[in-house]
PDB file of N, CA and C in Angstrom:
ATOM      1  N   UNK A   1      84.170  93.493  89.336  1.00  0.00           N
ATOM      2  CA  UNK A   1      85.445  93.035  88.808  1.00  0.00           C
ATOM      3  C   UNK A   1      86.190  94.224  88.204  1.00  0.00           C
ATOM      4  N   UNK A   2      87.394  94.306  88.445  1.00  0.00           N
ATOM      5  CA  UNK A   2      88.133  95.506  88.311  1.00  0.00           C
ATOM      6  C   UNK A   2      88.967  94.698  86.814  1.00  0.00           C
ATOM      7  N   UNK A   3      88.972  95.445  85.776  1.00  0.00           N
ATOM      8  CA  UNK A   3      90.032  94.860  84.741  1.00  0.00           C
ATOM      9  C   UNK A   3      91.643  96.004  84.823  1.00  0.00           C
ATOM     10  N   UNK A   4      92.460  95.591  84.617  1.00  0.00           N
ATOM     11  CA  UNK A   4      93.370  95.652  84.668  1.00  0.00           C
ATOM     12  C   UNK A   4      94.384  95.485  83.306  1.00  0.00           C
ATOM     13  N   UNK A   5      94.712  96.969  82.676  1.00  0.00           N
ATOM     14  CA  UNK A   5      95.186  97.048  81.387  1.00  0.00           C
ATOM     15  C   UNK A   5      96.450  97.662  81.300  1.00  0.00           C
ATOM     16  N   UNK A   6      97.556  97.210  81.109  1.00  0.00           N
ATOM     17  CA  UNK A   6      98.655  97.564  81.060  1.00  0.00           C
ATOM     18  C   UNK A   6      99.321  98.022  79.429  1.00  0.00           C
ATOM     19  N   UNK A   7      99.748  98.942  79.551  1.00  0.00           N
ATOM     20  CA  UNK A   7     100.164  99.460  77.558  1.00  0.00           C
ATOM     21  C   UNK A   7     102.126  99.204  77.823  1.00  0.00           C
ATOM     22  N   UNK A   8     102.039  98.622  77.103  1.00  0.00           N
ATOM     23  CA  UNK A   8     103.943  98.235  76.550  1.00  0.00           C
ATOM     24  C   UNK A   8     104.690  99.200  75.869  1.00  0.00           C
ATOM     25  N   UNK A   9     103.720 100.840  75.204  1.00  0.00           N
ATOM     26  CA  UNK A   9     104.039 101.494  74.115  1.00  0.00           C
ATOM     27  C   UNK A   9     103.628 102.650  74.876  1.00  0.00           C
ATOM     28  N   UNK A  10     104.011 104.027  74.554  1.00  0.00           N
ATOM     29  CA  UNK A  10     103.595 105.382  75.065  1.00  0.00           C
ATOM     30  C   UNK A  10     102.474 105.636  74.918  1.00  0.00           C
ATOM     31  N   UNK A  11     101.195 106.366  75.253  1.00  0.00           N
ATOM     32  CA  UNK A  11      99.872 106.076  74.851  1.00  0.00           C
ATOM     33  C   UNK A  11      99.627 108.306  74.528  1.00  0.00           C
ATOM     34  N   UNK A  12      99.518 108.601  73.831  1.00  0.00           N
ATOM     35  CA  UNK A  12      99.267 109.935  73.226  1.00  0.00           C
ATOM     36  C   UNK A  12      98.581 110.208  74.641  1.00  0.00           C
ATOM     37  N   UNK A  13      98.590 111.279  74.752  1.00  0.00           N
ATOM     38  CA  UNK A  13      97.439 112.181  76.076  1.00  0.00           C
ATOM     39  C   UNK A  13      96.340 111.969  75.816  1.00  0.00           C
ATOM     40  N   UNK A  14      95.563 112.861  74.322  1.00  0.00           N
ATOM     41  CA  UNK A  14      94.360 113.239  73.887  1.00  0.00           C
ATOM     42  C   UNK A  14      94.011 112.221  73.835  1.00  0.00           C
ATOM     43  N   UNK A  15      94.245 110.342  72.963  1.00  0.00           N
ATOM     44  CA  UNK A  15      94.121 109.590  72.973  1.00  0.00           C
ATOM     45  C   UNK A  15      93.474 108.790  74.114  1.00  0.00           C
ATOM     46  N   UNK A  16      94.391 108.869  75.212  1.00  0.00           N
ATOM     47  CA  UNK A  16      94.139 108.276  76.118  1.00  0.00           C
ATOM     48  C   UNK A  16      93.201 108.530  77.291  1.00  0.00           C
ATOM     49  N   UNK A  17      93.258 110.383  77.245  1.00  0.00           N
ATOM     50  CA  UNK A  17      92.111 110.766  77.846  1.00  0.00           C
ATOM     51  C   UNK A  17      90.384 110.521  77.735  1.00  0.00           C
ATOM     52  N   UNK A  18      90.307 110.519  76.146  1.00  0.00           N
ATOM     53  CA  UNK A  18      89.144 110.316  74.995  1.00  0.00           C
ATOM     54  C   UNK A  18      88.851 108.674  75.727  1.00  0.00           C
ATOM     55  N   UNK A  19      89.989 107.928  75.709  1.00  0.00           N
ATOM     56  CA  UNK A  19      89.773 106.578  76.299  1.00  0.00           C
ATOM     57  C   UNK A  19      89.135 106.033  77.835  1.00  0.00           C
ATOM     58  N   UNK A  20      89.314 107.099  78.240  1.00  0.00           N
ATOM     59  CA  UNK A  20      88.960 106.840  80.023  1.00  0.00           C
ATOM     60  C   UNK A  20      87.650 107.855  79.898  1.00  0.00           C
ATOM     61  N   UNK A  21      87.212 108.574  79.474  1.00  0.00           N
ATOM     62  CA  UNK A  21      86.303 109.330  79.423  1.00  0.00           C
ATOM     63  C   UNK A  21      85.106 108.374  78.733  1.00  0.00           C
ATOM     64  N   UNK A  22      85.308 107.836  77.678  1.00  0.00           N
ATOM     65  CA  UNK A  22      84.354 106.888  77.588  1.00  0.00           C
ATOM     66  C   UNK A  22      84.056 105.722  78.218  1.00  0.00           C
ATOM     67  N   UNK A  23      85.067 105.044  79.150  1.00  0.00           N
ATOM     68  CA  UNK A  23      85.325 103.955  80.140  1.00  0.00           C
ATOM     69  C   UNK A  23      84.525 104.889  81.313  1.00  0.00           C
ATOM     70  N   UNK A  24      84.760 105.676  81.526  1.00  0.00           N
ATOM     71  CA  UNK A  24      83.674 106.428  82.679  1.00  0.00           C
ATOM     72  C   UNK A  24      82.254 106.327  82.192  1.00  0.00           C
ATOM     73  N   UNK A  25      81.689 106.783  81.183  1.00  0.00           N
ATOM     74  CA  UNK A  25      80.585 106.545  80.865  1.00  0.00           C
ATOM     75  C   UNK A  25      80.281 105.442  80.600  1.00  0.00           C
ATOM     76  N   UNK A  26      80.573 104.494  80.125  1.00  0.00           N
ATOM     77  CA  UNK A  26      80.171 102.713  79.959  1.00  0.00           C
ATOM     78  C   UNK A  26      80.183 102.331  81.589  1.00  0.00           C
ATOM     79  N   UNK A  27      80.714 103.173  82.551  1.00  0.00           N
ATOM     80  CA  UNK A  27      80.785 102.615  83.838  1.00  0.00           C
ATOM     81  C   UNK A  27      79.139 103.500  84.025  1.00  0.00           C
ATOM     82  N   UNK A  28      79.363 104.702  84.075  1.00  0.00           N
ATOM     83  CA  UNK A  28      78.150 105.109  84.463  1.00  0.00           C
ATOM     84  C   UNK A  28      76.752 104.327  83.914  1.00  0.00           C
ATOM     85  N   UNK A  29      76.826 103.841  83.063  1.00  0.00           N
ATOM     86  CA  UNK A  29      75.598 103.461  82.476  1.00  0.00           C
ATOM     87  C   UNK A  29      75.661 102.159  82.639  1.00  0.00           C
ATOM     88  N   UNK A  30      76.382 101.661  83.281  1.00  0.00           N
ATOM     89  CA  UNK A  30      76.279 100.027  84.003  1.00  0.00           C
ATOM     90  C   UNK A  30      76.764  98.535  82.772  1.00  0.00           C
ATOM     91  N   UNK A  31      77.729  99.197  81.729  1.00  0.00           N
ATOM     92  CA  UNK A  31      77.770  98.387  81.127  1.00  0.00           C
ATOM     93  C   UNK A  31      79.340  97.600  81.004  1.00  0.00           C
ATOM     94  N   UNK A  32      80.211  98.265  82.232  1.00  0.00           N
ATOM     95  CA  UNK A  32      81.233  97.689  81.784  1.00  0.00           C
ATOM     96  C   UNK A  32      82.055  98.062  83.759  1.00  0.00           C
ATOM     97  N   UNK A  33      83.206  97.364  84.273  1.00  0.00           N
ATOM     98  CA  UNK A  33      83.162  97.602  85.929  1.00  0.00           C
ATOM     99  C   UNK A  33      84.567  98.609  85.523  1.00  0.00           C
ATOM    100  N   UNK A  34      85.135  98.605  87.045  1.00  0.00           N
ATOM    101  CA  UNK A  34      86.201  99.500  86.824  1.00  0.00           C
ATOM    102  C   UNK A  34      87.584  98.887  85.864  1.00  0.00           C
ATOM    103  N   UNK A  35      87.949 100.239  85.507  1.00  0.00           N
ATOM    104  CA  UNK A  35      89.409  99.577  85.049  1.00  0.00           C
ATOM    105  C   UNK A  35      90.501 100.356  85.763  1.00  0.00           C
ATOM    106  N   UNK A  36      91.559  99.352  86.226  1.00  0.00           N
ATOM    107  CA  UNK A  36      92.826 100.087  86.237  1.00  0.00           C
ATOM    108  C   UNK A  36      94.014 100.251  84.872  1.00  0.00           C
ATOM    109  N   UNK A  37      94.272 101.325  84.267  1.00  0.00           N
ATOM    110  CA  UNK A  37      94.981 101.156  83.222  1.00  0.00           C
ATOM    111  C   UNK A  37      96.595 101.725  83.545  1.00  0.00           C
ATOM    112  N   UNK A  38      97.666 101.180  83.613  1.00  0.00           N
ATOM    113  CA  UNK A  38      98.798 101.619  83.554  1.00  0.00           C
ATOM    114  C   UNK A  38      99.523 101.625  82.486  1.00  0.00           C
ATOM    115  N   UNK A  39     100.096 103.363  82.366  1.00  0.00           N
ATOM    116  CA  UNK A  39     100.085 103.675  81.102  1.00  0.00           C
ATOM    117  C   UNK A  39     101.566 104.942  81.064  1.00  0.00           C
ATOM    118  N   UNK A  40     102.045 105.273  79.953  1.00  0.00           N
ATOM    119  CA  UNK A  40     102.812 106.570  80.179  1.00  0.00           C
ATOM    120  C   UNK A  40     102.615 107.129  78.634  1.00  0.00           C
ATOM    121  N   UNK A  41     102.973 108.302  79.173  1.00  0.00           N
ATOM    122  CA  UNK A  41     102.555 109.174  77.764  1.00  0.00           C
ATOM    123  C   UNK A  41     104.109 109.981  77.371  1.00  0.00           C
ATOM    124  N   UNK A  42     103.975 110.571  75.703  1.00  0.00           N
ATOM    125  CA  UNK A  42     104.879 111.144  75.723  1.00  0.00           C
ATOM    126  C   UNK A  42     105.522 112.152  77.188  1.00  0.00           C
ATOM    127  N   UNK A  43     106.455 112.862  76.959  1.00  0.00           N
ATOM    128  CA  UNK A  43     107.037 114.490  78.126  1.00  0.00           C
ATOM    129  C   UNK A  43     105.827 115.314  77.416  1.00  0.00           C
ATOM    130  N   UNK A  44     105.241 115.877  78.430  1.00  0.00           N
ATOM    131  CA  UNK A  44     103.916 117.020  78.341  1.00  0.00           C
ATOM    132  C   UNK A  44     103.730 117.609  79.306  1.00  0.00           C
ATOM    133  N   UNK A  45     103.120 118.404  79.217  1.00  0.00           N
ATOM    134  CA  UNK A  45     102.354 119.768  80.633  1.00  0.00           C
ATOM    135  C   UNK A  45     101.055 119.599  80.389  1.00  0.00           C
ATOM    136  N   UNK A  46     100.266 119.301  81.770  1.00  0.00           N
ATOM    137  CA  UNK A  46      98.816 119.597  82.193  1.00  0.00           C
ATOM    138  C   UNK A  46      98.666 120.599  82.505  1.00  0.00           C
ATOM    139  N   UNK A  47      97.826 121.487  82.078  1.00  0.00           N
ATOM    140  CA  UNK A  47      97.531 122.725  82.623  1.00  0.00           C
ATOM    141  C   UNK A  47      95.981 123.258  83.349  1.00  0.00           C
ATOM    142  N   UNK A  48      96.360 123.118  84.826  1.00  0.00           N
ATOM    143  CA  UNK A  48      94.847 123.117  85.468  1.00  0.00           C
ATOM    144  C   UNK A  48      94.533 124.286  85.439  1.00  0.00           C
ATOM    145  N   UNK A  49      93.080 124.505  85.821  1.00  0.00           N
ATOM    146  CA  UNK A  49      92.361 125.872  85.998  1.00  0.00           C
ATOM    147  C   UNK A  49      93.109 126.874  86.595  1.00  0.00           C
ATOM    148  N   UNK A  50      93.830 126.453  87.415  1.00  0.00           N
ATOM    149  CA  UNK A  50      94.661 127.741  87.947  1.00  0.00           C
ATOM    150  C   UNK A  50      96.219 128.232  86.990  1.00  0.00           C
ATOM    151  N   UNK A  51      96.290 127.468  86.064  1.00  0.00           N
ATOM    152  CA  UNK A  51      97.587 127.848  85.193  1.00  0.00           C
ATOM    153  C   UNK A  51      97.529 129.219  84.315  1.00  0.00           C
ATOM    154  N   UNK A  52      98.561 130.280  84.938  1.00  0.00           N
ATOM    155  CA  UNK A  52      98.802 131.277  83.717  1.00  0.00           C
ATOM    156  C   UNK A  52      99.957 130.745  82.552  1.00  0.00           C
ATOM    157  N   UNK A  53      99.974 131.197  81.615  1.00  0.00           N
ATOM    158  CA  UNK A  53     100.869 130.894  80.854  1.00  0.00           C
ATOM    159  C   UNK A  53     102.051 131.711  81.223  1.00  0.00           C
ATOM    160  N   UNK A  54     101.790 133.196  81.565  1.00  0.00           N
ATOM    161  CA  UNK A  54     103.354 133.349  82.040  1.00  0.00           C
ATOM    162  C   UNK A  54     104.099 132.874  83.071  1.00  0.00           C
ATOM    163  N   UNK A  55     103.326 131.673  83.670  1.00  0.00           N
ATOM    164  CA  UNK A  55     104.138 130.815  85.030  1.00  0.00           C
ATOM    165  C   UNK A  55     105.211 129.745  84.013  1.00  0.00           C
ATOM    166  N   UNK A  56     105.027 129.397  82.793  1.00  0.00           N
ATOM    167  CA  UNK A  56     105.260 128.120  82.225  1.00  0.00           C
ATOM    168  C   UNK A  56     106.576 128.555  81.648  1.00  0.00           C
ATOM    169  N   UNK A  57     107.818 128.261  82.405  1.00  0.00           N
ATOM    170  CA  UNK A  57     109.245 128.785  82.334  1.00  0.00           C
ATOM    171  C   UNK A  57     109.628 128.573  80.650  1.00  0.00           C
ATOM    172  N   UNK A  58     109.259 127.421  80.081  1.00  0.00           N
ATOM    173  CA  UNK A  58     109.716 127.186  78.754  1.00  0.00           C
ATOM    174  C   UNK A  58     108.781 126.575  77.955  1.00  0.00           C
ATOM    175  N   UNK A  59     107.855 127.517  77.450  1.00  0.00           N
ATOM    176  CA  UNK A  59     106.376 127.150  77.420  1.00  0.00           C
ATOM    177  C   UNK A  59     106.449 126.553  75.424  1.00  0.00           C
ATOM    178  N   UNK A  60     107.941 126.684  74.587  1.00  0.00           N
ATOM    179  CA  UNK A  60     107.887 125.283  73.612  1.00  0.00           C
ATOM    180  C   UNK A  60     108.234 124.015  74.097  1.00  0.00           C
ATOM    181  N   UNK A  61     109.007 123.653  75.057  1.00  0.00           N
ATOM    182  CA  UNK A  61     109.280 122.545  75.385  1.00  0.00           C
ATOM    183  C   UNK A  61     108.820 121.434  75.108  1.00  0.00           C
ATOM    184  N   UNK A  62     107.632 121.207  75.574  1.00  0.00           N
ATOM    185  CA  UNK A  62     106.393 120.066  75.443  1.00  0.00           C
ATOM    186  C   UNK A  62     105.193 120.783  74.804  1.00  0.00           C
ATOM    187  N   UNK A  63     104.425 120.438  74.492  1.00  0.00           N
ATOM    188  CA  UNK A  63     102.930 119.891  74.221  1.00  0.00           C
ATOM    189  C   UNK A  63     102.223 120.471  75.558  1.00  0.00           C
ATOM    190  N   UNK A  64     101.280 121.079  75.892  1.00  0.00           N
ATOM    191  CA  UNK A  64     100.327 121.515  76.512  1.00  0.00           C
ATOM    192  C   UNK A  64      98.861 121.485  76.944  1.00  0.00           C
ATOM    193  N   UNK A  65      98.571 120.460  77.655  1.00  0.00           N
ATOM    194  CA  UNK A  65      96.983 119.888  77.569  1.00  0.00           C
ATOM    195  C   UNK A  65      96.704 120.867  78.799  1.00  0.00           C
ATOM    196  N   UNK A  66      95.441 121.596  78.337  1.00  0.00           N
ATOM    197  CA  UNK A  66      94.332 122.403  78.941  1.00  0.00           C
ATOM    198  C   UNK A  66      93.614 120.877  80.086  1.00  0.00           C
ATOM    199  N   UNK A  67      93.363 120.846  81.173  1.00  0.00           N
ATOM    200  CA  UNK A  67      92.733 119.974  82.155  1.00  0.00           C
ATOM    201  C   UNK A  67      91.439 120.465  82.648  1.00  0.00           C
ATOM    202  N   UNK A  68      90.464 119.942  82.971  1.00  0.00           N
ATOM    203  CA  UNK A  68      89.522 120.396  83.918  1.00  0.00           C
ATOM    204  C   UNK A  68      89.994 120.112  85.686  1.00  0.00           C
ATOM    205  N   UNK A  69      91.500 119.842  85.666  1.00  0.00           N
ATOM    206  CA  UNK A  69      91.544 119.846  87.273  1.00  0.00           C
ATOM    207  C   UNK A  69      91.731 120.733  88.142  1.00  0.00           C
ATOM    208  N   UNK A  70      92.002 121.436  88.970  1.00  0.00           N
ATOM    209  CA  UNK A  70      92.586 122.375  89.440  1.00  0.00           C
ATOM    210  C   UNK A  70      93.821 122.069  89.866  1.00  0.00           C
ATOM    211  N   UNK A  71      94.540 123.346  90.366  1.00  0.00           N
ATOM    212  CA  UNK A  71      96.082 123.542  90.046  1.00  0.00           C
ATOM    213  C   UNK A  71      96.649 124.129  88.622  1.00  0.00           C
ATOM    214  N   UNK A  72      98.088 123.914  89.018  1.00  0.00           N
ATOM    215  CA  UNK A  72      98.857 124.981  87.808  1.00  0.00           C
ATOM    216  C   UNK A  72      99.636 123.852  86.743  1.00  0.00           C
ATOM    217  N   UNK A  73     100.524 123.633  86.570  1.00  0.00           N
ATOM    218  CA  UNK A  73     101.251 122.909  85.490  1.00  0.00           C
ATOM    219  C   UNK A  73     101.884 121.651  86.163  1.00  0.00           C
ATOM    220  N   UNK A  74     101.654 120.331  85.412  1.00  0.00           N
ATOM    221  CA  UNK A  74     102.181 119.421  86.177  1.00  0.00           C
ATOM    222  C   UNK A  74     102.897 118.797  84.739  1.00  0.00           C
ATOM    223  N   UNK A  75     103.877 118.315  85.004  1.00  0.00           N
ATOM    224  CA  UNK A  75     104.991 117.613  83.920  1.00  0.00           C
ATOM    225  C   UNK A  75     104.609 116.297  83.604  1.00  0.00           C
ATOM    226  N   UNK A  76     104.581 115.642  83.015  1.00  0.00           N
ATOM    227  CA  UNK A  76     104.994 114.442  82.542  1.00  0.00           C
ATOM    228  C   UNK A  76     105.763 113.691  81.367  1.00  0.00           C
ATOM    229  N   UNK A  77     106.457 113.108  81.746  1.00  0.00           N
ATOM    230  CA  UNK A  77     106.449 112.329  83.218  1.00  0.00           C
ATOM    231  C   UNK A  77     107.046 113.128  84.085  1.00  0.00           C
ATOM    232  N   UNK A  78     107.005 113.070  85.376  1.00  0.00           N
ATOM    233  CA  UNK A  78     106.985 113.600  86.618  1.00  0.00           C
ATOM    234  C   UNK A  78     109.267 113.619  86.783  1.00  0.00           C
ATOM    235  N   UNK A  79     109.430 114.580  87.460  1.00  0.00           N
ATOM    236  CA  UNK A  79     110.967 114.677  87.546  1.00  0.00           C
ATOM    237  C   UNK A  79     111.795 113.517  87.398  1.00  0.00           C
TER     238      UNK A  79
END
């Protein structure tokens, strides 16, 4: 059974990441099924393994989360 969680309010990054990271592990350990959560967060930059900082055109703009994904800087919300 897939649950399905929708947020009405902006949900912080760090917050929300901390949130699915433990929803991964309650999955791994068989105690809880998948979730889909639809969600938006403040305007921010992801910054994957491949991001220099001198690529980041206006690097006060937003808030800056370090990622374990690969790639360079992704916006959000998206254009």
């Amino acid at each position: 059974m897939v649950e399905w969680l929708i947020s009405d309010t902006r949900e912080p990054y760090p917050e929300a990441v901390a949130a699915m990271e433990a929803h991964v592990a309650a999955m791994q350990a068989g105690t809880v099924g998948g979730r889909v959560w639809l969600l938006e967060h403040p305007p921010l930059y992801t910054a994957g393994t491949s991001a220099r900082e001198g690529d980041l055109l206006q690097p006060g703009r937003f808030p800056v989360y370090r990622t374990g994904r690969g790639g360079q800087f992704t916006r959000w919300p998206g254009p």
